[in-house]
PDB file of N, CA and C in Angstrom:
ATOM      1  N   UNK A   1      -8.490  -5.890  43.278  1.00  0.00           N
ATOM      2  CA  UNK A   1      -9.184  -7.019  42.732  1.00  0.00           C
ATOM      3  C   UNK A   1      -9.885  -6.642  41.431  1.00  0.00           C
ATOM      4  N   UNK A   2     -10.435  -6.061  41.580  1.00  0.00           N
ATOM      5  CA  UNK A   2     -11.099  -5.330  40.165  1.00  0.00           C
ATOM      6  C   UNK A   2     -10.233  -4.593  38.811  1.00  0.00           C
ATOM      7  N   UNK A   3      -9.345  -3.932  39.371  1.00  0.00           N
ATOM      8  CA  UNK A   3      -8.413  -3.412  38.948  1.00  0.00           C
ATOM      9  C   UNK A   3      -7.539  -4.924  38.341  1.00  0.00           C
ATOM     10  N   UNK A   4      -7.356  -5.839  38.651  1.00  0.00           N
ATOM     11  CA  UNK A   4      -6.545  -6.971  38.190  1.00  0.00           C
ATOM     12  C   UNK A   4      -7.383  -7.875  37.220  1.00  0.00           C
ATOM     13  N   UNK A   5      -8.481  -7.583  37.345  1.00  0.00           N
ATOM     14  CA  UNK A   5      -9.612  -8.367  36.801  1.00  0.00           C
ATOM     15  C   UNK A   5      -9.823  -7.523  35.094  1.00  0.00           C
ATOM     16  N   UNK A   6      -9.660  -6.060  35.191  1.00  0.00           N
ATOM     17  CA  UNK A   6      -9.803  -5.490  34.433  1.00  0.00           C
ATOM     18  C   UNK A   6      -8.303  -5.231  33.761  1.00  0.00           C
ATOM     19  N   UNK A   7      -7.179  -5.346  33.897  1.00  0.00           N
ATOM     20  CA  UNK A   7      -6.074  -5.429  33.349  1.00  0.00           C
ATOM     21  C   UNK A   7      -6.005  -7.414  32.460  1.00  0.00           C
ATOM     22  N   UNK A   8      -6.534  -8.256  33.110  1.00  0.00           N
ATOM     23  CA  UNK A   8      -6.615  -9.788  32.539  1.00  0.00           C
ATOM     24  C   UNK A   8      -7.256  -9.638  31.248  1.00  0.00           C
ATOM     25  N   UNK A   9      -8.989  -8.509  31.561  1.00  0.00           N
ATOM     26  CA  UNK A   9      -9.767  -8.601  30.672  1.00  0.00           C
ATOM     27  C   UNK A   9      -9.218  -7.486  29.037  1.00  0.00           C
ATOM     28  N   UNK A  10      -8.418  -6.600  29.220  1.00  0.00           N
ATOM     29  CA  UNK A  10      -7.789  -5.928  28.625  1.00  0.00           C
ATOM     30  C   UNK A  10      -6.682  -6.801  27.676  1.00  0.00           C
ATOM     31  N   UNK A  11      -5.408  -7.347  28.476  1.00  0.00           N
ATOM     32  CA  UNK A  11      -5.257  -8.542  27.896  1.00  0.00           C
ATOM     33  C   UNK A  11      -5.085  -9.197  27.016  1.00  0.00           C
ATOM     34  N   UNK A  12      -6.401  -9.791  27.511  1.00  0.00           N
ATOM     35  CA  UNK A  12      -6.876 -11.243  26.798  1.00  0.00           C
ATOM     36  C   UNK A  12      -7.759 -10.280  25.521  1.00  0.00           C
ATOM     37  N   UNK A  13      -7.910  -9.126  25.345  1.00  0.00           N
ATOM     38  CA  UNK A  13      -8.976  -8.669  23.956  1.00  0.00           C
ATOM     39  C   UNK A  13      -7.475  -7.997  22.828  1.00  0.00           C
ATOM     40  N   UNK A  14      -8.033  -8.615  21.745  1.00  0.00           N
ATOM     41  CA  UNK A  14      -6.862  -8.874  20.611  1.00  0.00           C
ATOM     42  C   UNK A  14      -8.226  -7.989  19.300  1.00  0.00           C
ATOM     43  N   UNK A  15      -9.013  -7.750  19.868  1.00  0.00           N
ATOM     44  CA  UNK A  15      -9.762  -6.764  18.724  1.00  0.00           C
ATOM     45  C   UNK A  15      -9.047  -5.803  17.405  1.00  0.00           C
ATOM     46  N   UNK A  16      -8.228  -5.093  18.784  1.00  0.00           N
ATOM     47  CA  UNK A  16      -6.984  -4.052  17.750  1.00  0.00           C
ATOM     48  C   UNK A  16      -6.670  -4.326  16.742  1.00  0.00           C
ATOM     49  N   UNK A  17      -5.593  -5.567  17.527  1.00  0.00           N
ATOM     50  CA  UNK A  17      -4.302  -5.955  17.014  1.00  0.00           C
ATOM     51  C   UNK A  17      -4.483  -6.145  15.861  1.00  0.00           C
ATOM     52  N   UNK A  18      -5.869  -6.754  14.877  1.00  0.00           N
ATOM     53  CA  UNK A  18      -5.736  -6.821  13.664  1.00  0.00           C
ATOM     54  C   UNK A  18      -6.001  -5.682  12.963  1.00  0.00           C
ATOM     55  N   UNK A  19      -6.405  -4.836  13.753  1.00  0.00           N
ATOM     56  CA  UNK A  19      -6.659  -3.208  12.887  1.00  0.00           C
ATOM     57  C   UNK A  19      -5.444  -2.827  12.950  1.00  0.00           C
ATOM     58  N   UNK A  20      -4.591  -3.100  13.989  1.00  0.00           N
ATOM     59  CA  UNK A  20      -3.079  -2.401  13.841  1.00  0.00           C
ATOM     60  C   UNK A  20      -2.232  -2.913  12.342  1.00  0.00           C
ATOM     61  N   UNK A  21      -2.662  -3.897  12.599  1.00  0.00           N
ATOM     62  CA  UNK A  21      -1.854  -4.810  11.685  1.00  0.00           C
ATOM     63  C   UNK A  21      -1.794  -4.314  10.002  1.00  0.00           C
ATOM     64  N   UNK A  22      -3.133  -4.411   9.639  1.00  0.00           N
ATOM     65  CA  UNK A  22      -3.572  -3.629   8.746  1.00  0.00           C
ATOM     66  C   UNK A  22      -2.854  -2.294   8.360  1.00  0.00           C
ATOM     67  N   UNK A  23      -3.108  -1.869   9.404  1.00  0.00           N
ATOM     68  CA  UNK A  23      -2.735  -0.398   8.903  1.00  0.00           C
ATOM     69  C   UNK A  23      -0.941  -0.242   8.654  1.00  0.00           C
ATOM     70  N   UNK A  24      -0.119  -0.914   9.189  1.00  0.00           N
ATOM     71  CA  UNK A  24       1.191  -1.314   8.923  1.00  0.00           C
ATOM     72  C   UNK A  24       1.156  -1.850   7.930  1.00  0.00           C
ATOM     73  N   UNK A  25       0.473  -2.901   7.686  1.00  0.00           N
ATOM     74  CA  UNK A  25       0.946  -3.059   5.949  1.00  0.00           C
ATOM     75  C   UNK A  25       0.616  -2.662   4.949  1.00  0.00           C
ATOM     76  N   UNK A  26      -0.674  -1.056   4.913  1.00  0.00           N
ATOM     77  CA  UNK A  26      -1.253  -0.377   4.108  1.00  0.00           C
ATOM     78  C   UNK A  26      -0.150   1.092   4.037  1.00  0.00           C
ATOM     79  N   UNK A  27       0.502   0.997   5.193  1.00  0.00           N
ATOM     80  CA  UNK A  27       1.774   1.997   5.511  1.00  0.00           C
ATOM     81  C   UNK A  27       2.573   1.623   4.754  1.00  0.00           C
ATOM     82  N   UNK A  28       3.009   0.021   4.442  1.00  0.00           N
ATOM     83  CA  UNK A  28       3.951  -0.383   3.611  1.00  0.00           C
ATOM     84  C   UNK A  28       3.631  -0.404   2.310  1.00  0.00           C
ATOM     85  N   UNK A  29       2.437  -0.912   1.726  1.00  0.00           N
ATOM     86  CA  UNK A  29       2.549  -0.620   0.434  1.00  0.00           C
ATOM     87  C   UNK A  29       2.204   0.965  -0.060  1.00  0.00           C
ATOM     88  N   UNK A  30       1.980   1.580   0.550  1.00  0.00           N
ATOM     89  CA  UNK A  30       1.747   2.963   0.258  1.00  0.00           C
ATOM     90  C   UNK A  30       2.868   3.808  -0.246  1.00  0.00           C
ATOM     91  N   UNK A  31       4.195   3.097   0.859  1.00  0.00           N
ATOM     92  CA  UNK A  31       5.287   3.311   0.717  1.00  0.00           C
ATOM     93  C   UNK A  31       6.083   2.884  -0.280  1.00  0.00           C
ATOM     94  N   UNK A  32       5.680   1.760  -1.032  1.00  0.00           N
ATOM     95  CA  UNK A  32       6.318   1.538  -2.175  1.00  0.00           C
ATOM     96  C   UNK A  32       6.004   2.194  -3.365  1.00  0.00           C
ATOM     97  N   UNK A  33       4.466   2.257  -3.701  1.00  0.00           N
ATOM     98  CA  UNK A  33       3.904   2.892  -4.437  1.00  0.00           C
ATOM     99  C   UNK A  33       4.568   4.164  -4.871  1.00  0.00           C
ATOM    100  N   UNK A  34       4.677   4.899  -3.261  1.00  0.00           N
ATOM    101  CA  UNK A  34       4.957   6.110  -3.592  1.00  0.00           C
ATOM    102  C   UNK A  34       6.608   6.457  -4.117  1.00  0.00           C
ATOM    103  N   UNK A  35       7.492   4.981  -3.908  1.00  0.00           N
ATOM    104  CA  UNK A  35       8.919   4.933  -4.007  1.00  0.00           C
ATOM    105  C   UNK A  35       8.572   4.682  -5.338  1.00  0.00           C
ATOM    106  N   UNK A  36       7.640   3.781  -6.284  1.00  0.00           N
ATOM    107  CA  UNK A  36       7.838   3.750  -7.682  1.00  0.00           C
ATOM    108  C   UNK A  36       7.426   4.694  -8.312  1.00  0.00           C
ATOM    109  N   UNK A  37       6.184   5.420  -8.233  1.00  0.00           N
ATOM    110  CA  UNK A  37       5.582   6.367  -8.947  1.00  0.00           C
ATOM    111  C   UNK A  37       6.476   7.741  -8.777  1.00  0.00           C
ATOM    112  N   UNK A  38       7.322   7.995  -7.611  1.00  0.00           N
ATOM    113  CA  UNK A  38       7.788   9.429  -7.248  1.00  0.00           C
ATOM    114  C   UNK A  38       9.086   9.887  -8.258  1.00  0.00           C
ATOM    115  N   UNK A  39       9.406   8.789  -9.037  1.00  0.00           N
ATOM    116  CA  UNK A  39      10.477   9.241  -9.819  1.00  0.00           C
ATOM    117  C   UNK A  39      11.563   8.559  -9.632  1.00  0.00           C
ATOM    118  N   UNK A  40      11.571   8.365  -8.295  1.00  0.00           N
ATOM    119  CA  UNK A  40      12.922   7.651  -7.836  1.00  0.00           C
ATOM    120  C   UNK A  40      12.684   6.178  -8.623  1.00  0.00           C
ATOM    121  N   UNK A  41      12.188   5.478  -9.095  1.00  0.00           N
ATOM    122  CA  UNK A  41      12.118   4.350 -10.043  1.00  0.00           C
ATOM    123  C   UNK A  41      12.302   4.488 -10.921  1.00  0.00           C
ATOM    124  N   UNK A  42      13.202   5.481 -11.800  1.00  0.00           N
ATOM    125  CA  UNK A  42      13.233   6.159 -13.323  1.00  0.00           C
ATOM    126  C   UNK A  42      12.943   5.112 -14.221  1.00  0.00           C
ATOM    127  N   UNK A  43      13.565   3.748 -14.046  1.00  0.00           N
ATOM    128  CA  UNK A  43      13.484   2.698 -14.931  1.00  0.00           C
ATOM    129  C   UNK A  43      12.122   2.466 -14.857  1.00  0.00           C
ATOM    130  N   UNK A  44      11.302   2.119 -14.617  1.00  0.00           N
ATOM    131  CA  UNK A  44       9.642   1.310 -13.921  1.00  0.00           C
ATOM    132  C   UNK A  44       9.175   2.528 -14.564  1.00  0.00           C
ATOM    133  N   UNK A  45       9.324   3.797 -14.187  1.00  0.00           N
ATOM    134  CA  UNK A  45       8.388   4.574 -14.767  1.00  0.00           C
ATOM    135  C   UNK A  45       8.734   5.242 -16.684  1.00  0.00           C
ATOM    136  N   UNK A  46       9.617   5.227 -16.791  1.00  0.00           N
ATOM    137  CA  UNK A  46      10.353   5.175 -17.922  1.00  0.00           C
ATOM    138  C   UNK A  46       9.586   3.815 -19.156  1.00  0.00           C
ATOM    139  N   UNK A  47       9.595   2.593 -18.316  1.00  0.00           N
ATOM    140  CA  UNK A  47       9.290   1.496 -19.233  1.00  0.00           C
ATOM    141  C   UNK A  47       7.184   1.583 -19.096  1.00  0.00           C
ATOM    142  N   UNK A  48       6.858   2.160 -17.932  1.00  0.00           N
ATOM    143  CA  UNK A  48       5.236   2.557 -18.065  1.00  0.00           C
ATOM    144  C   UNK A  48       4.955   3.819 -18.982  1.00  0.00           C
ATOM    145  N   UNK A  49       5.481   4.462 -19.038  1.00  0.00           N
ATOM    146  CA  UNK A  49       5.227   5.961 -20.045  1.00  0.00           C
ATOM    147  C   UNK A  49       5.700   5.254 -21.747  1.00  0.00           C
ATOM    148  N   UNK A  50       6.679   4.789 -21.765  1.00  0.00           N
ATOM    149  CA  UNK A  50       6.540   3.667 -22.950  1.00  0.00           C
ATOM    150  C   UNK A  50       6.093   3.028 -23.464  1.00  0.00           C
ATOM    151  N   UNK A  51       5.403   2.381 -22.440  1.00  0.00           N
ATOM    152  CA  UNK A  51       4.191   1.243 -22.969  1.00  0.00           C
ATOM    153  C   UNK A  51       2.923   2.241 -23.156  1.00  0.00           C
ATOM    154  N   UNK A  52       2.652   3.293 -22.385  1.00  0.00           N
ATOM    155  CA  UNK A  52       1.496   3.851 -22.658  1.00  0.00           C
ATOM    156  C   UNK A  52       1.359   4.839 -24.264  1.00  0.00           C
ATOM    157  N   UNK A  53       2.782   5.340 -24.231  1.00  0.00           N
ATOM    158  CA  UNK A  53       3.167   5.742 -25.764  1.00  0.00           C
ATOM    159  C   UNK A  53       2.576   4.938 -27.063  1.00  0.00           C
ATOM    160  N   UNK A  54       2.869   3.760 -26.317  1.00  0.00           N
ATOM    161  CA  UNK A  54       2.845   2.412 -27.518  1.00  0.00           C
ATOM    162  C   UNK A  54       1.536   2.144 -28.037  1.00  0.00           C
ATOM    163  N   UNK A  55       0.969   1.972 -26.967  1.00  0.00           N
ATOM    164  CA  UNK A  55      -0.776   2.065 -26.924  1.00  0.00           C
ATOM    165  C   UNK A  55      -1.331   3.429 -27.434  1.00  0.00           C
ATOM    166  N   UNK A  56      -1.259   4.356 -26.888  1.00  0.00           N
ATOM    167  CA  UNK A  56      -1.836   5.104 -27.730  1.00  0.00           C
ATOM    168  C   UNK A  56      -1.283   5.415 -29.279  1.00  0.00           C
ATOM    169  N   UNK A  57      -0.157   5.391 -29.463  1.00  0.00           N
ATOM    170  CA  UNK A  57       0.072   5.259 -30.990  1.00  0.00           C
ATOM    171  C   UNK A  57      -0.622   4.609 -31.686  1.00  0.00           C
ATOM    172  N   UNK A  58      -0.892   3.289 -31.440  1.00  0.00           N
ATOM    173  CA  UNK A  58      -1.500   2.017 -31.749  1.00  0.00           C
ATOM    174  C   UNK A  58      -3.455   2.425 -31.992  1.00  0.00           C
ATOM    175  N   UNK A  59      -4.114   2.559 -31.166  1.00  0.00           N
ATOM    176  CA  UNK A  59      -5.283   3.137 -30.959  1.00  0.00           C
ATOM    177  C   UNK A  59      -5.526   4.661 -32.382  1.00  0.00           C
ATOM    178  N   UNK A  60      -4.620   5.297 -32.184  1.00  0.00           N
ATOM    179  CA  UNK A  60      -4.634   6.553 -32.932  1.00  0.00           C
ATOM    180  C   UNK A  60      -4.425   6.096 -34.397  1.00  0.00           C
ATOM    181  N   UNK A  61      -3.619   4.968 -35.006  1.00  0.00           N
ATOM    182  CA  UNK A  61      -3.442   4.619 -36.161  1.00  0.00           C
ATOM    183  C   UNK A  61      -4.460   3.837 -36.673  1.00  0.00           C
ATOM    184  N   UNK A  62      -5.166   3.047 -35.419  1.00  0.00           N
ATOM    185  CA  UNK A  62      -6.088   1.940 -35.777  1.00  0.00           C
ATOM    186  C   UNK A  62      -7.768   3.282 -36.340  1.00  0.00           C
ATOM    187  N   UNK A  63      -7.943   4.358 -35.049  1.00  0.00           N
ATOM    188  CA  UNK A  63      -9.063   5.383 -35.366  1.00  0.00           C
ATOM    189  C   UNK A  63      -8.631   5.526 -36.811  1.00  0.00           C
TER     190      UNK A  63
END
């Protein structure tokens, strides 16, 4: 009886589930991040090191 009472009350508590949740989709973007920044995006990181080229050229001509 108690034992059934305490499996209902277990249950019915959804506290976790949104901490789980969270953390799966902080798993997922972590995972992309690390798929663009790691190299394997040559293009994405190729066209960011470009643009940052650009800018600082820009800045250095304007000093």
């Amino acid at each position: 009886m108690i034992l059934t009472k305490l499996m209902q009350k277990f249950a019915a508590d959804t506290a976790g589930v949104t901490a789980i949740e969270y953390a799966i989709v902080g798993v997922a973007v972590a995972a992309v991040v690390a798929a663009v920044f790691s190299g394997s995006g040559g293009d994405f990181q190729g066209a960011l090191e470009g643009a940052f080229t650009k800018i600082t050229s820009s800045i250095s001509s304007a000093g």
